[in-house]
Protein backbone atom coordinates (compact mmCIF):
# COMPACT_ATOMS: atom_id res chain seq x y z
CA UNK A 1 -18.63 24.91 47.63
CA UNK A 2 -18.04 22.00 49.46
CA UNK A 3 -14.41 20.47 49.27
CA UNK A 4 -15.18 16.96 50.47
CA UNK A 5 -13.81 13.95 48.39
CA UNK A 6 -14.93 10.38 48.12
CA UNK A 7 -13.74 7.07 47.39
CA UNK A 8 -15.80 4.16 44.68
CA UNK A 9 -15.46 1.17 45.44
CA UNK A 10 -16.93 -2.10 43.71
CA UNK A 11 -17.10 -5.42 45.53
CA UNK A 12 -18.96 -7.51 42.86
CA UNK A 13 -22.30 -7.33 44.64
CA UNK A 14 -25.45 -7.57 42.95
CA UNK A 15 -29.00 -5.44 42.75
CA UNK A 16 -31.76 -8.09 43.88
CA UNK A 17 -33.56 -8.79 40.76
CA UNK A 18 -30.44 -8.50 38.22
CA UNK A 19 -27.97 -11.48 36.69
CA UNK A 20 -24.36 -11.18 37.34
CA UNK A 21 -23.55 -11.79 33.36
CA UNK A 22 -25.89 -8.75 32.60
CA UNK A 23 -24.16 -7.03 35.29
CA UNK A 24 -21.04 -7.45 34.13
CA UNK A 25 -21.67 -7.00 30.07
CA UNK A 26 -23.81 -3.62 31.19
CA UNK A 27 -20.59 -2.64 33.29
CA UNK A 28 -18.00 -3.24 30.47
CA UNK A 29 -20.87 -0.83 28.28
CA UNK A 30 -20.29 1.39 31.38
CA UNK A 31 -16.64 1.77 31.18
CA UNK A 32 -16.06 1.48 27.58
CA UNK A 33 -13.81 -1.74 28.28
CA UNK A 34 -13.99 -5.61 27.18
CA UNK A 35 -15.72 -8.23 29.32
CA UNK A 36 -12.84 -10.06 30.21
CA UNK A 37 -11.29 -6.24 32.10
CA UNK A 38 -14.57 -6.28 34.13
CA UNK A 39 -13.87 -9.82 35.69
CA UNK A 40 -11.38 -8.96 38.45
CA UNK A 41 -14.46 -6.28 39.73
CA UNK A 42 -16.58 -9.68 40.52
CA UNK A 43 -13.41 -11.24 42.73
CA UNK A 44 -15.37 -10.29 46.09
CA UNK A 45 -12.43 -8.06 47.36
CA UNK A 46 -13.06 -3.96 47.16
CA UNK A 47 -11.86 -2.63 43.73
CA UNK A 48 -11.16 0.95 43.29
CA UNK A 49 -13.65 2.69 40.45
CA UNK A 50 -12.83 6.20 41.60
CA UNK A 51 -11.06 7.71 44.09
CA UNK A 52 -11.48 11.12 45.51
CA UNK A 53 -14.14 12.45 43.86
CA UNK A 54 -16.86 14.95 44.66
CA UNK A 55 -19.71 14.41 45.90
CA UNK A 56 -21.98 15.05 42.37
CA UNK A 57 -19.12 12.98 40.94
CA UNK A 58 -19.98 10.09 42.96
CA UNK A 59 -23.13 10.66 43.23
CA UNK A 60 -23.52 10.09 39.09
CA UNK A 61 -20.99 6.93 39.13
CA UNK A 62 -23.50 5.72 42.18
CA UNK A 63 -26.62 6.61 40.10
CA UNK A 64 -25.25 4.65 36.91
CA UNK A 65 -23.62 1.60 38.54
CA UNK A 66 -27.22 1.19 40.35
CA UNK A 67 -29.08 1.65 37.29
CA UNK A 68 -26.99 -1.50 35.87
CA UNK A 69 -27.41 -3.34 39.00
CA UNK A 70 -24.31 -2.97 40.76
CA UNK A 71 -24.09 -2.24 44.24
CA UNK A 72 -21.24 0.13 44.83
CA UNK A 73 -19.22 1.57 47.82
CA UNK A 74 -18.94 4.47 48.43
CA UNK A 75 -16.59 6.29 51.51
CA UNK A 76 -15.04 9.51 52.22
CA UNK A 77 -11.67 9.29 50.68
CA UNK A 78 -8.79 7.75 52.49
CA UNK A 79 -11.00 5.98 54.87
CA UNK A 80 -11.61 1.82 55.11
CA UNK A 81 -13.98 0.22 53.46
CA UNK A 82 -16.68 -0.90 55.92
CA UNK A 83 -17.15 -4.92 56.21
CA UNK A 84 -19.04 -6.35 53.32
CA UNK A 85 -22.87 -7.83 54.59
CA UNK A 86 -23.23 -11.28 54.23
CA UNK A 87 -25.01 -12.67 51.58
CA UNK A 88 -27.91 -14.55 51.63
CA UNK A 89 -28.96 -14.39 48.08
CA UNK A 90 -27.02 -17.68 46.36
CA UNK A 91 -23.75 -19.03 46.85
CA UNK A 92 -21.39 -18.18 44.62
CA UNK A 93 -21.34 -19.46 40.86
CA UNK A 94 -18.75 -23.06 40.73
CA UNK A 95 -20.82 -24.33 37.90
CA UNK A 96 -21.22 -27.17 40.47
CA UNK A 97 -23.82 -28.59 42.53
CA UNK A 98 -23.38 -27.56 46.38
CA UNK A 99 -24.58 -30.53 48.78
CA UNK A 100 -28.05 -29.86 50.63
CA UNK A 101 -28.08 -30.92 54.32
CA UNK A 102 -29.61 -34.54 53.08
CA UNK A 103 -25.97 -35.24 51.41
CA UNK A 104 -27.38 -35.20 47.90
CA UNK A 105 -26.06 -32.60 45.64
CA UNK A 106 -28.20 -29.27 45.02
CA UNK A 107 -28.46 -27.21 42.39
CA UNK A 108 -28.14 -23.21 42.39
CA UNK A 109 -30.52 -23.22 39.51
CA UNK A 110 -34.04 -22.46 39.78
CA UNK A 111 -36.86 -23.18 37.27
CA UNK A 112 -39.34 -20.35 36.80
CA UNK A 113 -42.92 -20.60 35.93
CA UNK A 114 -43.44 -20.36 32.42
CA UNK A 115 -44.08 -16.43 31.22
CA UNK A 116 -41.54 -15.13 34.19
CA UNK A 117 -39.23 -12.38 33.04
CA UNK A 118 -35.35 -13.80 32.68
CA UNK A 119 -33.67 -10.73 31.46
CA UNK A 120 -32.50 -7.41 33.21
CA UNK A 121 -34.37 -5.89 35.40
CA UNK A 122 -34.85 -2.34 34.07
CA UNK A 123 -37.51 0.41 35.34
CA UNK A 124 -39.85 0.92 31.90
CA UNK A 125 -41.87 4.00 32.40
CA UNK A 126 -45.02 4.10 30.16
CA UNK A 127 -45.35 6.76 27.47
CA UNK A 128 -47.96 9.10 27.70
CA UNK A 129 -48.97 9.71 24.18
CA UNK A 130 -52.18 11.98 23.62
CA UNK A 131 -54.47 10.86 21.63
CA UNK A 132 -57.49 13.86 22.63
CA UNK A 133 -56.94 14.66 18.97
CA UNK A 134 -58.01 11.87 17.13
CA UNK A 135 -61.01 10.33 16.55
CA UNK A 136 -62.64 7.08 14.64
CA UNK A 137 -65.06 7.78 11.58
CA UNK A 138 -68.02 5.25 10.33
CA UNK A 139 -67.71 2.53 8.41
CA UNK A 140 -67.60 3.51 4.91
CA UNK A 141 -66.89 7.79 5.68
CA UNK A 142 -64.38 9.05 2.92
CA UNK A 143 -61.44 10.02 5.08
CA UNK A 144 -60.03 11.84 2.32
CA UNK A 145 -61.45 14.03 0.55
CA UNK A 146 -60.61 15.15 -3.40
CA UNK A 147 -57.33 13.21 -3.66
CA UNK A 148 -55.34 14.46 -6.44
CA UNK A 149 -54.05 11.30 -8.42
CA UNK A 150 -50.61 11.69 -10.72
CA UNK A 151 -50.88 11.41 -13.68
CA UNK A 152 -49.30 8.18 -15.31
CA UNK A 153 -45.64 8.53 -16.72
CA UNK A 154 -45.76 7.91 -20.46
CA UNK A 155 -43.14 5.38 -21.68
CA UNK A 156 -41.81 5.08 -25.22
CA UNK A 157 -41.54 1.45 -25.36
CA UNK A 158 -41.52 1.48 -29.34
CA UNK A 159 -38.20 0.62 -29.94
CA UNK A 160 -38.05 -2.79 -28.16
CA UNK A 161 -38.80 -5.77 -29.02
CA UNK A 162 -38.99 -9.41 -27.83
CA UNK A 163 -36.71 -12.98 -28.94
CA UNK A 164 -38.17 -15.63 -30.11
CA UNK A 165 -38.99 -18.50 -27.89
CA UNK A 166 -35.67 -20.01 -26.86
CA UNK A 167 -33.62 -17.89 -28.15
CA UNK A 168 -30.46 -17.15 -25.82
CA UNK A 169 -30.48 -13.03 -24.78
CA UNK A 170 -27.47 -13.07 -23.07
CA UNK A 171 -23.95 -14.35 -25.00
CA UNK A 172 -21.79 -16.79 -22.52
CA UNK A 173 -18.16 -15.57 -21.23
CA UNK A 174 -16.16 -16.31 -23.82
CA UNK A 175 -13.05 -16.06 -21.02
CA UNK A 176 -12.29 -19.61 -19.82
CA UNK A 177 -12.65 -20.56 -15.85
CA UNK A 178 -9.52 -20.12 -14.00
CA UNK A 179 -7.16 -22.95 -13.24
CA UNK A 180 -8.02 -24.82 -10.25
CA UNK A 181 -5.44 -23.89 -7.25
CA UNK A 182 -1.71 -26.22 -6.74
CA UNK A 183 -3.23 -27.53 -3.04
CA UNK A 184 -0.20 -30.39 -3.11
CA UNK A 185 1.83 -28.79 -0.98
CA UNK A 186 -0.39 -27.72 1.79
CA UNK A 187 -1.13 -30.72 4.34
CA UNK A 188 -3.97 -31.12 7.00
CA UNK A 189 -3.20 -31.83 10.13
């Protein structure tokens, strides 16, 4: 049994292919936590997830953060993080427009072509259903044959009867509406 421990680390860095806000809305799903508690984990500096763990334990937390699209880091405990790789992918989110080398203001946005795929990027495996068993009859077969139908529940309906044409079948409250709130002391502001 192996006695070596490791160290979790998250940096905020993103899958290709996956949106930071599903990132970090999957993550708070993750760890059972609000939104706003995920934040600090998207700061750019190394935050601890787990620290000395084995290696199936980190291995799982590695597995699941990837499946969300988090990239995490992952040392043998008590040693430094190695130096975060530069991104190239897209500056970070300012919610304004960077300048391009002409002067004029840029936009980190980019417009897709019309049917692209917007949401998470999650792995869909078909389903293999098997169908050897079935097959499609003519036009017109019986498909079932000698259907048993139920017989019809017999209703006594003798004892009703029907009002005459406007008469009222339902008496009014006789209970008069309730008094209307005292509202002249409240003020809007």
């Amino acid at each position: 049994m192996s006695t070596d421990r490791y160290d979790i680390y998250f940096r905020g860095e993103i899958l290709d292919g996956y949106f930071e806000d599903f990132v970090k809305a999957d993550m708070a799903r993750l760890f059972k936590t609000e939104e706003h508690r995920i934040e600090p984990f998207f700061s750019g500096q190394p935050q601890p997830i787990k620290l000395k763990v084995d290696k199936a334990t980190a291995a799982k937390y590695q597995k699941a953060l990837k499946d969300i699209g988090a990239k995490p880091v992952i040392v043998p405990a008590g040693q430094p993080l190695p130096e975060p790789q530069a991104q190239t992918t897209s500056a970070p989110e300012t919610g304004a427009a960077s300048p391009s080398p002409s002067g004029e203001p840029s936009s980190d946005w980019t417009i897709l072509p019309p049917g692209s795929d917007i949401g998470e990027h999650r792995d869909i495996q078909p389903v293999a259903v098997d169908t050897s068993g079935f097959s499609i009859a003519e036009v017109g077969v019986t498909l079932v044959e000698n259907a048993e139908q139920p017989e019809p529940v017999r209703v006594d309906i003798s004892s009703l009867s029907m009002g005459e044409v406007g008469e009222t079948l339902v008496e009014e409250d006789k209970n008069p509406p309730p008094p209307a709130p005292d509202t002249s002391h409240l003020k809007l502001e």
